[in-house]
Structure formats: C-alpha cells, structure tokens
N, C-alpha and C. Protein backbone atom coordinates (compact mmCIF):
# COMPACT_ATOMS: atom_id res chain seq x y z
N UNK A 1 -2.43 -10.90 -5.89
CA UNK A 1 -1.44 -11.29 -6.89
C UNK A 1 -0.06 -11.44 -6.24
N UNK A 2 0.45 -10.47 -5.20
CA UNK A 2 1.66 -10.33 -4.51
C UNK A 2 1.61 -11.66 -3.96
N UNK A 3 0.60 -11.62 -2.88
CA UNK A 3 0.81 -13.08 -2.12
C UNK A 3 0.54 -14.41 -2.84
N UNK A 4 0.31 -14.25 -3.68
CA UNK A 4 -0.06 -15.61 -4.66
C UNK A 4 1.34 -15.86 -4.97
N UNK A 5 1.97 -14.83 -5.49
CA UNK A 5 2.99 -15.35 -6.18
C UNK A 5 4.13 -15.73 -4.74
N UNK A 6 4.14 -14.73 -3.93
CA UNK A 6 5.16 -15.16 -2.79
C UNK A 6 4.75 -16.42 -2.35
N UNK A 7 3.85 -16.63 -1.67
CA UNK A 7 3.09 -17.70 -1.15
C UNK A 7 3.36 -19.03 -2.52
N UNK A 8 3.26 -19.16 -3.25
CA UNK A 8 2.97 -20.20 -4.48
C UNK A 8 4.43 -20.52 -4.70
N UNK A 9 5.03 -19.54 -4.91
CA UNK A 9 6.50 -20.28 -5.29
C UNK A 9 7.55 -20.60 -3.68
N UNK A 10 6.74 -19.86 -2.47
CA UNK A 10 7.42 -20.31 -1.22
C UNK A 10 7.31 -21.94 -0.93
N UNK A 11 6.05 -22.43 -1.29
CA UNK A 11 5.02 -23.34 -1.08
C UNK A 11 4.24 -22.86 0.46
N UNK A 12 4.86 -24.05 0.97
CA UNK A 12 3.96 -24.16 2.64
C UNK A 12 4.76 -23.58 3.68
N UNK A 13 6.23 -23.91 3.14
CA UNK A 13 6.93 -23.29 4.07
C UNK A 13 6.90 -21.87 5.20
N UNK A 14 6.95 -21.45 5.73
CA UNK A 14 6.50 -20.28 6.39
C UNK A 14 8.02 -19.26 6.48
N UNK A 15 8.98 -19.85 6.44
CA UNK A 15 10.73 -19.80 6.70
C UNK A 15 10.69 -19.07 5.13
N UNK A 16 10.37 -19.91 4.00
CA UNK A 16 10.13 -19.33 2.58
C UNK A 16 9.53 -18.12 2.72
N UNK A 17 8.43 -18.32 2.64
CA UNK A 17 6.90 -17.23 2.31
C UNK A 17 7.80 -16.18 2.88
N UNK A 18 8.00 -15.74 3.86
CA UNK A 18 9.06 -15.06 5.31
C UNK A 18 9.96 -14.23 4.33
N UNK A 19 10.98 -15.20 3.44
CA UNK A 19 12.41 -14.49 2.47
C UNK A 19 11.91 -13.88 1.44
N UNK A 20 10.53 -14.76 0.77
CA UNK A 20 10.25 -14.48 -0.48
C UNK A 20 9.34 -12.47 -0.41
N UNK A 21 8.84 -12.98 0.84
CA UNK A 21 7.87 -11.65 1.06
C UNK A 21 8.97 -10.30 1.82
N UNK A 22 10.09 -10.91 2.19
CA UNK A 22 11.08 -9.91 2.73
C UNK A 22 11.77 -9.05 1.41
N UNK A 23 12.39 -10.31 0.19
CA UNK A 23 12.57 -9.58 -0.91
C UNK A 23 11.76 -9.12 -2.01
N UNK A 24 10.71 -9.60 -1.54
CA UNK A 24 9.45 -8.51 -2.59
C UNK A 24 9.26 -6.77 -2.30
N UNK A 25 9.54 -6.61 -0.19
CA UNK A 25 9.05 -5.63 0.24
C UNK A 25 10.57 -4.85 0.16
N UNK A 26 11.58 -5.35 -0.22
CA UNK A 26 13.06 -4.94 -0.23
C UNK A 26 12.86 -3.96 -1.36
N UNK A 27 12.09 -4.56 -2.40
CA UNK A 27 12.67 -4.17 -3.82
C UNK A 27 11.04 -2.75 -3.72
N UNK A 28 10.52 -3.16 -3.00
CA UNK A 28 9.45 -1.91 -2.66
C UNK A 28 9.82 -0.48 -2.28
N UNK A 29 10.56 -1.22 -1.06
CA UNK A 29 11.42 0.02 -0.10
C UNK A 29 12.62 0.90 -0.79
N UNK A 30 13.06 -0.32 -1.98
CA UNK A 30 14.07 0.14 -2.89
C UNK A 30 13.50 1.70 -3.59
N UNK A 31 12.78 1.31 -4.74
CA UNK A 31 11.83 2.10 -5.42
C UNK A 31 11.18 3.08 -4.26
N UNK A 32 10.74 3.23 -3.33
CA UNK A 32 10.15 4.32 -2.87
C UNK A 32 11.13 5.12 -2.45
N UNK A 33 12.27 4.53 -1.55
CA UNK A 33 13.37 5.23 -0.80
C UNK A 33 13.70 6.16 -1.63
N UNK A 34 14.20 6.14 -2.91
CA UNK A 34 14.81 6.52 -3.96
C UNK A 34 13.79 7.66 -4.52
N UNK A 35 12.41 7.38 -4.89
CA UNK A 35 11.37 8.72 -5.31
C UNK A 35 11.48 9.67 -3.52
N UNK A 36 11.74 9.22 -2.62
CA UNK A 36 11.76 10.10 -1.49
C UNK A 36 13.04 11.00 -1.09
N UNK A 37 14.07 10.47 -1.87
CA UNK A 37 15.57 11.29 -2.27
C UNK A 37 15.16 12.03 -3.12
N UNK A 38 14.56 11.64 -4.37
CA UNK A 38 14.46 11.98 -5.27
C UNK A 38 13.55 13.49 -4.96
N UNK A 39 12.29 13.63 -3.98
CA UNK A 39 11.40 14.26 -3.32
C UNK A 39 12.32 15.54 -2.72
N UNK A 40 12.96 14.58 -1.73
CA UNK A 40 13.78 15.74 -1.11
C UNK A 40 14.63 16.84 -1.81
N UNK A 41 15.09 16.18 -2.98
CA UNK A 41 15.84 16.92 -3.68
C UNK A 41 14.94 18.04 -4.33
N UNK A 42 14.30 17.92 -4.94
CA UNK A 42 13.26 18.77 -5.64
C UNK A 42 12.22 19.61 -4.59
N UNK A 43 12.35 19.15 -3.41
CA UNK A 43 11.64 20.15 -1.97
C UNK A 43 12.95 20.98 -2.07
N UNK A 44 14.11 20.89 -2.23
CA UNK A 44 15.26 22.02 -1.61
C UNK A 44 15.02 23.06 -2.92
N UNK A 45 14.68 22.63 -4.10
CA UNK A 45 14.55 23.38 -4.94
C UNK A 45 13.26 24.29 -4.89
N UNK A 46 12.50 23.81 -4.79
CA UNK A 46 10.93 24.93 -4.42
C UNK A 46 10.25 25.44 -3.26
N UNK A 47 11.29 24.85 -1.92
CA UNK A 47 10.54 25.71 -0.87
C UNK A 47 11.53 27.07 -1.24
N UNK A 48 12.77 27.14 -1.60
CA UNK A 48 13.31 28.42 -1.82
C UNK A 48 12.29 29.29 -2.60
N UNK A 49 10.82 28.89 -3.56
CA UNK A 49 10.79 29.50 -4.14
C UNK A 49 8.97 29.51 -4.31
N UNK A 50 8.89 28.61 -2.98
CA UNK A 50 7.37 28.76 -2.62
C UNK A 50 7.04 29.01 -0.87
N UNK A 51 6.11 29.92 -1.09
CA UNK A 51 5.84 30.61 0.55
C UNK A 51 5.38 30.05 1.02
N UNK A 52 3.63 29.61 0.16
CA UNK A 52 2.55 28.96 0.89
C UNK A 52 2.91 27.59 0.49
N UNK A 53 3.72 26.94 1.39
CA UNK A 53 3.57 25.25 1.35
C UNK A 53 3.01 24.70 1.93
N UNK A 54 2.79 25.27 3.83
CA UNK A 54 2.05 24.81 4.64
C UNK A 54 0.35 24.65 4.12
N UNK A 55 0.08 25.37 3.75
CA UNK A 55 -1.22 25.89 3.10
C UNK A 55 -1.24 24.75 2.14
N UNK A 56 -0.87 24.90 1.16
CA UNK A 56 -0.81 23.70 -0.14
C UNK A 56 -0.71 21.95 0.45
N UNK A 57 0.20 22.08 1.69
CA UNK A 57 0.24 20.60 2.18
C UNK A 57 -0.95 20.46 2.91
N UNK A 58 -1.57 21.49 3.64
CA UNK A 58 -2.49 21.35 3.92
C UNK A 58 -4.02 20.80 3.47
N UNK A 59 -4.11 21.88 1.99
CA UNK A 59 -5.21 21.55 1.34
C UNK A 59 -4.99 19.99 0.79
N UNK A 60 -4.04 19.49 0.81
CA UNK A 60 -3.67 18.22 -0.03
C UNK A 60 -4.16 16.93 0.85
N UNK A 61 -3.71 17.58 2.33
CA UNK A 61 -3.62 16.48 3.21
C UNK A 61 -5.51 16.03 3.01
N UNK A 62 -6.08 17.92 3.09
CA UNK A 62 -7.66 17.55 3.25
C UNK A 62 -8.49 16.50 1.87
N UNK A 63 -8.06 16.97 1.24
CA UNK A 63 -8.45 16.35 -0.16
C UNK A 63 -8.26 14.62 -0.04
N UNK A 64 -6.69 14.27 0.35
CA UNK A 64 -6.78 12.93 0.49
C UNK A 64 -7.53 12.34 1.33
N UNK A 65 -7.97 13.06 2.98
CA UNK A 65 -8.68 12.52 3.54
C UNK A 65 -10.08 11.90 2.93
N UNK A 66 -10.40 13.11 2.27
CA UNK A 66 -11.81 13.21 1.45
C UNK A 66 -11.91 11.47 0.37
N UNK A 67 -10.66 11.85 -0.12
CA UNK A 67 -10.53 10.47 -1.12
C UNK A 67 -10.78 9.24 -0.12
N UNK A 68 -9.79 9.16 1.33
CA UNK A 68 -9.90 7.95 1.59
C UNK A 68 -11.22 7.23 2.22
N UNK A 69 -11.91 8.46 2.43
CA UNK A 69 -13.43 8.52 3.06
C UNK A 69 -14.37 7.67 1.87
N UNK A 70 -13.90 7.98 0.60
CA UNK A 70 -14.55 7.62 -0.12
C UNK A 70 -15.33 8.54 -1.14
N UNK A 71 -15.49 9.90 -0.92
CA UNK A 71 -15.85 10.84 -1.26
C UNK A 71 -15.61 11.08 -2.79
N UNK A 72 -14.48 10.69 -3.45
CA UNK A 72 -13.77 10.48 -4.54
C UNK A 72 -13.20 9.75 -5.19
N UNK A 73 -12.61 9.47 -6.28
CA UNK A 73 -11.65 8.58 -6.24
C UNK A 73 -10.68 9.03 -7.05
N UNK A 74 -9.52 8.47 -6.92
CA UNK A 74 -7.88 8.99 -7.69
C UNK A 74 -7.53 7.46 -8.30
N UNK A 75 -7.49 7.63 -9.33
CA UNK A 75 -6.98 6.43 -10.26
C UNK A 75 -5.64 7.30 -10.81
N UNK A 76 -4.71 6.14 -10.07
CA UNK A 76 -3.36 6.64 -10.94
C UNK A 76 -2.89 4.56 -11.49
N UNK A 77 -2.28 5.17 -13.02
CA UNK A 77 -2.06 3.95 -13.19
C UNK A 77 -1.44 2.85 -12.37
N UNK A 78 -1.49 1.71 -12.59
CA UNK A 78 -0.85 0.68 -11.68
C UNK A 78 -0.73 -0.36 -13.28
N UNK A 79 0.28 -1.59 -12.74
CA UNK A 79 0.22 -2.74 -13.06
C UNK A 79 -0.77 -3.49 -13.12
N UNK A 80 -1.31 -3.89 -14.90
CA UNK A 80 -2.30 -5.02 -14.63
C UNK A 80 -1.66 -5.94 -14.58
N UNK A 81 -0.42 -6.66 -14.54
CA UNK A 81 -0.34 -7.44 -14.62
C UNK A 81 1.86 -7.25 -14.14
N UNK A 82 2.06 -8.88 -13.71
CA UNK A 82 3.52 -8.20 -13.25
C UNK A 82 4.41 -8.66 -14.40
N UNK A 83 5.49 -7.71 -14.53
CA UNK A 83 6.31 -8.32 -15.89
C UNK A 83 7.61 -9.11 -15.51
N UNK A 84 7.59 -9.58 -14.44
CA UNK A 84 8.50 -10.70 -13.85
C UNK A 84 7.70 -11.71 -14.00
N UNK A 85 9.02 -12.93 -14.49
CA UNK A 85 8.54 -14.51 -14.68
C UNK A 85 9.13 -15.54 -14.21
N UNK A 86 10.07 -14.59 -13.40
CA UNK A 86 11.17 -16.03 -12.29
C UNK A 86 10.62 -16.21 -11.12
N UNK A 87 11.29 -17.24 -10.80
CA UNK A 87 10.59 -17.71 -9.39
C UNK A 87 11.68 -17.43 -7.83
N UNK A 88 12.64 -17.20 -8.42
CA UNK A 88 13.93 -16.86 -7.06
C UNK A 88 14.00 -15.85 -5.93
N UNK A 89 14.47 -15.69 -5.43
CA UNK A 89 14.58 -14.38 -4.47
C UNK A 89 14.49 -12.99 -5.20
N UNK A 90 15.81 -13.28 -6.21
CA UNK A 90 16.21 -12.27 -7.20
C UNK A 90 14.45 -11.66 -8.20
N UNK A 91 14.16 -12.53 -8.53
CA UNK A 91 12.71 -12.05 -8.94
C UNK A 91 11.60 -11.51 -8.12
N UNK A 92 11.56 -12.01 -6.91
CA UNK A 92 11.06 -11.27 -5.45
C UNK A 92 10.75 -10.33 -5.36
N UNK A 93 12.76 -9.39 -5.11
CA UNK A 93 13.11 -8.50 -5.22
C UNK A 93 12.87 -7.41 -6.27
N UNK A 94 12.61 -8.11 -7.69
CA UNK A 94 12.08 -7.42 -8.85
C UNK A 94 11.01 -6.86 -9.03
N UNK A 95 10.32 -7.93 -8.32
CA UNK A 95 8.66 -7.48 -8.59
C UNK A 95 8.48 -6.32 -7.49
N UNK A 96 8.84 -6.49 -6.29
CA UNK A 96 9.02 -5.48 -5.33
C UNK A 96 8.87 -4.16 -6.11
N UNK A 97 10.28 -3.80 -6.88
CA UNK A 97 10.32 -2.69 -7.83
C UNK A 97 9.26 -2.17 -8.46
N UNK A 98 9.18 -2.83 -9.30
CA UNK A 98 7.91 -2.74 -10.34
C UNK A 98 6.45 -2.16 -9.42
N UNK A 99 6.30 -2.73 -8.27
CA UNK A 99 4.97 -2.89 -7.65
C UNK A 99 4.99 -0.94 -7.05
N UNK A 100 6.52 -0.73 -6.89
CA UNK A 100 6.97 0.08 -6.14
C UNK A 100 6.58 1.34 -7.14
N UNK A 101 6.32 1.23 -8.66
CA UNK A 101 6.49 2.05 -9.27
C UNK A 101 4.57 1.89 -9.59
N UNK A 102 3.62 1.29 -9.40
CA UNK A 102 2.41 1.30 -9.36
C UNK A 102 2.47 1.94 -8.26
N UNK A 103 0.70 2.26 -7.96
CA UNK A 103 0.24 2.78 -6.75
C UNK A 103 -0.65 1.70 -6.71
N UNK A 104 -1.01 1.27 -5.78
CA UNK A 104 -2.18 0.43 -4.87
C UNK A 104 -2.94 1.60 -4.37
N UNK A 105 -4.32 1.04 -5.01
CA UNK A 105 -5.32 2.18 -4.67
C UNK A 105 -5.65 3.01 -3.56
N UNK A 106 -5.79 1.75 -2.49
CA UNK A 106 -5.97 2.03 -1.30
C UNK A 106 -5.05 2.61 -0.25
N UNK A 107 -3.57 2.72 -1.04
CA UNK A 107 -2.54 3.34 -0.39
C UNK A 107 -2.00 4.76 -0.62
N UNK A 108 -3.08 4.64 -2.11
CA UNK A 108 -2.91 6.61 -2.94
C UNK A 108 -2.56 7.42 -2.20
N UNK A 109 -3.67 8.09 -1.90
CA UNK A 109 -4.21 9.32 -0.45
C UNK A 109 -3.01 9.38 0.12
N UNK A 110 -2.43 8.31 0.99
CA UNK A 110 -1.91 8.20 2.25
C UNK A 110 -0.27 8.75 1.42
N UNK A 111 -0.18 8.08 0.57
CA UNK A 111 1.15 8.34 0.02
C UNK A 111 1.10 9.53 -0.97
N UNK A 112 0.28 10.19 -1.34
CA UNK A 112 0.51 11.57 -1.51
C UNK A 112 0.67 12.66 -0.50
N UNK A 113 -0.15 12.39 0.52
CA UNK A 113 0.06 12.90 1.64
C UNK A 113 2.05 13.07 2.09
N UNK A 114 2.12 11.61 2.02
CA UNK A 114 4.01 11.59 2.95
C UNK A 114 4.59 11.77 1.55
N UNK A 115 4.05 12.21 0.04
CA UNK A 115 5.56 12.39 -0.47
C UNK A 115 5.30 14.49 -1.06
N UNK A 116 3.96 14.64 -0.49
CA UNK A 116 4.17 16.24 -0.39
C UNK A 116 4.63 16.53 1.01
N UNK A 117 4.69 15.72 1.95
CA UNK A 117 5.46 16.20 3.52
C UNK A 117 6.71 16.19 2.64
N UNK A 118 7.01 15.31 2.46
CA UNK A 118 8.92 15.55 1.73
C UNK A 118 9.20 15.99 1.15
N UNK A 119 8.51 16.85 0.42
CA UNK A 119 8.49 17.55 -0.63
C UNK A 119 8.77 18.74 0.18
N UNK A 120 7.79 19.21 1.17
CA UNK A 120 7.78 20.22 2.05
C UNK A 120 9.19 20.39 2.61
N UNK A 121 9.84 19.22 3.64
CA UNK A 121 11.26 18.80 4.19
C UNK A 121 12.32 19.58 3.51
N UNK A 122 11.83 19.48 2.06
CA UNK A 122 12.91 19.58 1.49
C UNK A 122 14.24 19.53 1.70
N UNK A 123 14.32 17.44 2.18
CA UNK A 123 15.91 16.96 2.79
C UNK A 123 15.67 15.98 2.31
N UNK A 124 16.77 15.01 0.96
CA UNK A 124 16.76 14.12 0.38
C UNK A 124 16.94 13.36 1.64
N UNK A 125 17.72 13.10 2.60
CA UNK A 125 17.90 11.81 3.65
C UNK A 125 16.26 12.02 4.24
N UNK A 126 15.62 12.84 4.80
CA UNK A 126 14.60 12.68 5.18
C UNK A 126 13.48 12.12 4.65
N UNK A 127 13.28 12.74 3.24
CA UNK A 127 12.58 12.16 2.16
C UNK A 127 12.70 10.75 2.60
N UNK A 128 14.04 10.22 1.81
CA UNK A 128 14.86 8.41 2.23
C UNK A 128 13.95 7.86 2.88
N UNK A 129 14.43 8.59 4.11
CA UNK A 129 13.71 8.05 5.45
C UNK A 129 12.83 7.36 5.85
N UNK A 130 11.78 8.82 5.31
CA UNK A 130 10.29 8.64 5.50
C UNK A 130 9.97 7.65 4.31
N UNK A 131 10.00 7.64 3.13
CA UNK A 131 9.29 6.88 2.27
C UNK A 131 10.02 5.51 2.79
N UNK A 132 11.95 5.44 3.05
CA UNK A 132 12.00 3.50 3.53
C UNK A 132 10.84 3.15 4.71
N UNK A 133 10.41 3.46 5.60
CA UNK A 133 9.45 3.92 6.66
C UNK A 133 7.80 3.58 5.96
N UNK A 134 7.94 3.84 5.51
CA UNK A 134 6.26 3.90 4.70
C UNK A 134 6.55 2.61 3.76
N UNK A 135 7.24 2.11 3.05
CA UNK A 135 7.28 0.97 2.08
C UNK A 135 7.00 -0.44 2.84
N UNK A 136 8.08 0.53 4.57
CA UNK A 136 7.70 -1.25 5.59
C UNK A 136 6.47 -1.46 6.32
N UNK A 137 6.06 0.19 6.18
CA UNK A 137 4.74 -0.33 7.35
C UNK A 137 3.67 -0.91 5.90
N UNK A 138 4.14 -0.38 4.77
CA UNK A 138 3.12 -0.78 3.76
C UNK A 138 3.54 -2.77 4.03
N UNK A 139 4.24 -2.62 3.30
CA UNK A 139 4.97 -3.92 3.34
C UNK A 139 4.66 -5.22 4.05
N UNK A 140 4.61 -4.69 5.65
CA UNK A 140 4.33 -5.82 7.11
C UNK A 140 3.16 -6.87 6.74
N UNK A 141 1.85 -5.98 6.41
CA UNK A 141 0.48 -7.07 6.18
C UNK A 141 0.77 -8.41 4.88
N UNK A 142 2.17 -7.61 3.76
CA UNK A 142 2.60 -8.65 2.75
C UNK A 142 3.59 -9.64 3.64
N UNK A 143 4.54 -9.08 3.74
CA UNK A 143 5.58 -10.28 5.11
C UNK A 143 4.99 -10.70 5.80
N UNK A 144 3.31 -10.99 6.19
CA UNK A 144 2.81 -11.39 7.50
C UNK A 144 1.78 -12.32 6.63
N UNK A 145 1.48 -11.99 5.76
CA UNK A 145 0.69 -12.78 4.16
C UNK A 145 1.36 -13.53 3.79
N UNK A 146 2.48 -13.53 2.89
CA UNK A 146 3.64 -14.47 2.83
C UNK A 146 4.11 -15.77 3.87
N UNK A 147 4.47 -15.29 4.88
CA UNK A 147 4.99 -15.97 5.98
C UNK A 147 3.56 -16.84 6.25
N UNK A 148 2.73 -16.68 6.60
CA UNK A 148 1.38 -17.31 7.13
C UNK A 148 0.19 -17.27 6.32
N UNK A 149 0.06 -17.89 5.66
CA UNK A 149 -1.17 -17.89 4.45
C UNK A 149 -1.88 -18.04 5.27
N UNK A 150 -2.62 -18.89 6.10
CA UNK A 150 -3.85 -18.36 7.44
C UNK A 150 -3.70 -17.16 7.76
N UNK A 151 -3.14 -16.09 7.92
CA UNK A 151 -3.25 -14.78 7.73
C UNK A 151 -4.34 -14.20 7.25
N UNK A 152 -3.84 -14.67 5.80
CA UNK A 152 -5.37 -14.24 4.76
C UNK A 152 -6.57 -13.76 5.47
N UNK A 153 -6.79 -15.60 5.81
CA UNK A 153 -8.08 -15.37 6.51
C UNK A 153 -8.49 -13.95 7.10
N UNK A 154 -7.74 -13.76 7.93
CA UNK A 154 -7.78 -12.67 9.26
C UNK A 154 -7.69 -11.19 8.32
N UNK A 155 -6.96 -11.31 7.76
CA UNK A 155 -7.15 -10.41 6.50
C UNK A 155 -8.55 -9.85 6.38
N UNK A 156 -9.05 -11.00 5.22
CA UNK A 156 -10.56 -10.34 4.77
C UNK A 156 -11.55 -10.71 5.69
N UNK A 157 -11.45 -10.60 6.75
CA UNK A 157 -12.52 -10.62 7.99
C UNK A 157 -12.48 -9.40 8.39
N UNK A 158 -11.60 -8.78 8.39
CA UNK A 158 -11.28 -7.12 8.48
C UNK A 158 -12.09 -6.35 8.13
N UNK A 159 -12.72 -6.85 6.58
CA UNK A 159 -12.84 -6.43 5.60
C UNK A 159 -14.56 -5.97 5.57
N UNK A 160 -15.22 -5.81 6.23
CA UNK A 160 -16.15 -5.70 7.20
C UNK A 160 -16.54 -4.40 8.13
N UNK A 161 -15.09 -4.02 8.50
CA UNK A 161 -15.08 -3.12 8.85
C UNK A 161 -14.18 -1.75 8.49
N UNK A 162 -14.12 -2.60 7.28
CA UNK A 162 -13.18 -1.26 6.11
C UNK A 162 -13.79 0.26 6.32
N UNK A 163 -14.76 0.07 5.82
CA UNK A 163 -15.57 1.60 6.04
C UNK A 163 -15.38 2.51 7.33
N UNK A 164 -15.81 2.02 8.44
CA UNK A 164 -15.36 2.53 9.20
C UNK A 164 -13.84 3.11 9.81
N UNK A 165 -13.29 1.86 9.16
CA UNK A 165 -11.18 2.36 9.17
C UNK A 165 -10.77 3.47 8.36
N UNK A 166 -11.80 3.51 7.34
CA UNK A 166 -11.14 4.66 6.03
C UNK A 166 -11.79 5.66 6.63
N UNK A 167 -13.26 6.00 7.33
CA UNK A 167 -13.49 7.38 8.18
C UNK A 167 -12.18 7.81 9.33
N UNK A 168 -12.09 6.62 9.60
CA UNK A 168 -11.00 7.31 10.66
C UNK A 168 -9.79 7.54 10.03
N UNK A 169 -9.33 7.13 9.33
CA UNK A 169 -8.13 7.16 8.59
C UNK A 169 -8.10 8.68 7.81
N UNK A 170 -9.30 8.40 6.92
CA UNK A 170 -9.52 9.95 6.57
C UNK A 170 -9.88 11.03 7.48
N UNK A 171 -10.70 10.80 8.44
CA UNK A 171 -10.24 11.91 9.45
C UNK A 171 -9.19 12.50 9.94
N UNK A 172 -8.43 11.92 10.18
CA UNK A 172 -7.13 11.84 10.67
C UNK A 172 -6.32 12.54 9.79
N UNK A 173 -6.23 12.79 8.38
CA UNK A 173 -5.70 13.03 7.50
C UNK A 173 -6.15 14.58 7.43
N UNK A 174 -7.44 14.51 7.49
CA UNK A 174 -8.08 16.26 7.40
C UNK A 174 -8.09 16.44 8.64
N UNK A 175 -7.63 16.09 9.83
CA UNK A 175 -7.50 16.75 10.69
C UNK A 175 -5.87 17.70 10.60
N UNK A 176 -4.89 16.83 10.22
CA UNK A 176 -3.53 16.94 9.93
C UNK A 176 -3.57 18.21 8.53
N UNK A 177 -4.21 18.01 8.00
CA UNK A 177 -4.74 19.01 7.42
C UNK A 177 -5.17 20.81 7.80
N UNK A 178 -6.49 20.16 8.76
CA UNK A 178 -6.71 22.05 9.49
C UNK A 178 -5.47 22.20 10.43
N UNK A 179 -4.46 21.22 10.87
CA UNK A 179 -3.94 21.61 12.04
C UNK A 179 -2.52 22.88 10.85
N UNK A 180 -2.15 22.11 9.35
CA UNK A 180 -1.83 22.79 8.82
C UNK A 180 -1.83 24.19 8.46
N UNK A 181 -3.01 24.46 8.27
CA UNK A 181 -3.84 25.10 7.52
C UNK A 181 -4.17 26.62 8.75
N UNK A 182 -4.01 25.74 10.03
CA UNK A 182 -4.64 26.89 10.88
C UNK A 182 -4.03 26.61 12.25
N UNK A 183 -3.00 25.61 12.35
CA UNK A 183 -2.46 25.86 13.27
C UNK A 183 -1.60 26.61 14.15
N UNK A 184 -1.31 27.46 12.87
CA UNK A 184 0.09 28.14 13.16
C UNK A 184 -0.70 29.89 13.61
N UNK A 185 -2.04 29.60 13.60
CA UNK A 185 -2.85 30.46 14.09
C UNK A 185 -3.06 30.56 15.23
N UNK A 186 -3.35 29.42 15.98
CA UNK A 186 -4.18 29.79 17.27
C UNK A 186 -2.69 29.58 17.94
C-alpha cells in the first residue's frame, strides 16, 4: 500500500519515488522519535522504582524472539486502510505519521524489544535516538521501493527465504535475551 501510493503518485521517475518515499519515512521517524522521548521519559520514572528490569527486558526480549520465529503471534492494531487523500510531499509526510502510529506485523517483536530497551535507558534523548535509528533502518527497504520499483522484484524473491531470516532474527533476539537474563552472572 506504502509503495503503491509513493511509487503511483511519483510515477516513473526514480528522483520522485526517492522525495516521495523520503517524506513518507520522515513523517515515520517523526511519530516514533517522539513515542521514544516519550519512552525515555516514563523509563526515568520507573527504573527509580523497579529493580528487576534487566530480568523483565530480558524475558521480553525472549518472548519476541519466540514471536518472530513464528511460535506465536501478536496482533496489535494497525491501519486498514490510510486516511490521507493528497497526493504532495506534504501528504507523504502524513501518511508517514499515521503508518508510524500502526505496527507492521512483521516489525512488532523487534520494536517491542527497542522500545522496552528505552524504557530500560530511561533517557528521553536516547529513547529519540534509538527509535529515529529504527524508523530509518525500518524505512531504507521503503526509500529503496519508492526510488526503484524493480526493487520490488528483488523484494519478494527474498521471500523464499523468510523462514529461515525470522529463525535467525529470532535467535538473535533470545539470545540478547539469556545474555540479559544471565549475563551479569557468569
């Protein structure tokens, strides 16, 4: 739906697709930056007043791994549909927002994971940080979609070897997890 609409109102252009997909992922980075201030702020308030965080970020990290493995699933609402109807930069930028305030399924896990790390931080600039950081690496495969509709292609050829990316991905996650959980042990 993102790249349809960037791509469709860019046309063919690649210089377009490029601005249109820069201010879609703007208004992304907008909306997350801001829940990651928002994060930080509310981490300064409860690590004063929670012991076991490491532990809790821990079990969280394991759980998402579990999700991204496939093991589960987490439905948090999203957008069926986008409530922008312009075609300009300025609308771009809008939908960005909006998209920013859904979750994309496949990005759940990963982003509960980095907004209980900030939570943990408990440092609104860090929070910032990390979530502007996470909106662009989310972001890149849309600016690289946008900009190059042959992209696509290369895209869902990927797609093939999804399964295997989400074991490692979720590994990785429950590993970050026991290192939590029991690192501060050995």
């Amino acid at each position: 739906m993102i790249i349809g609409y960037t791509g469709g109102y860019a046309g063919r252009s690649p210089g377009k697709g490029f601005i249109y997909s820069l201010f879609f992922v703007l208004g992304l980075a907008t909306t997350l930056t801001l829940l990651g201030v928002g994060i930080g702020v509310l981490g300064t308030f409860i690590k004063s007043r929670l012991f076991a965080f490491n532990f809790i970020l821990g079990i969280v990290a394991i759980l998402m791994g579990l999700a991204v493995m496939g093991l589960y699933t987490i439905s948090l609402p999203g957008l069926k549909r986008m409530p922008v109807k312009g075609t300009g930069l300025f609308s771009s930028y809008l939908m960005g927002l909006f998209f920013g305030l859904s979750a994309s399924p496949c990005a759940t896990p990963v982003l509960i994971v980095i907004v209980t790390y900030a939570l943990a931080k408990a440092s609104p600039l860090f929070g910032g940080a990390l979530l502007f950081s996470y909106s662009f690496g989310h972001g890149l495969p849309l600016i690289l979609a946008g900009t190059f509709s042959a992209f696509l292609g290369k895209i869902t050829s990927l797609g093939r070897y999804g399964e295997i990316i989400n074991y490692i991905f979720g590994g990785i996650l429950i590993l970050y997890g026991l290192y939590l959980l029991f690192g501060q042990v050995f």
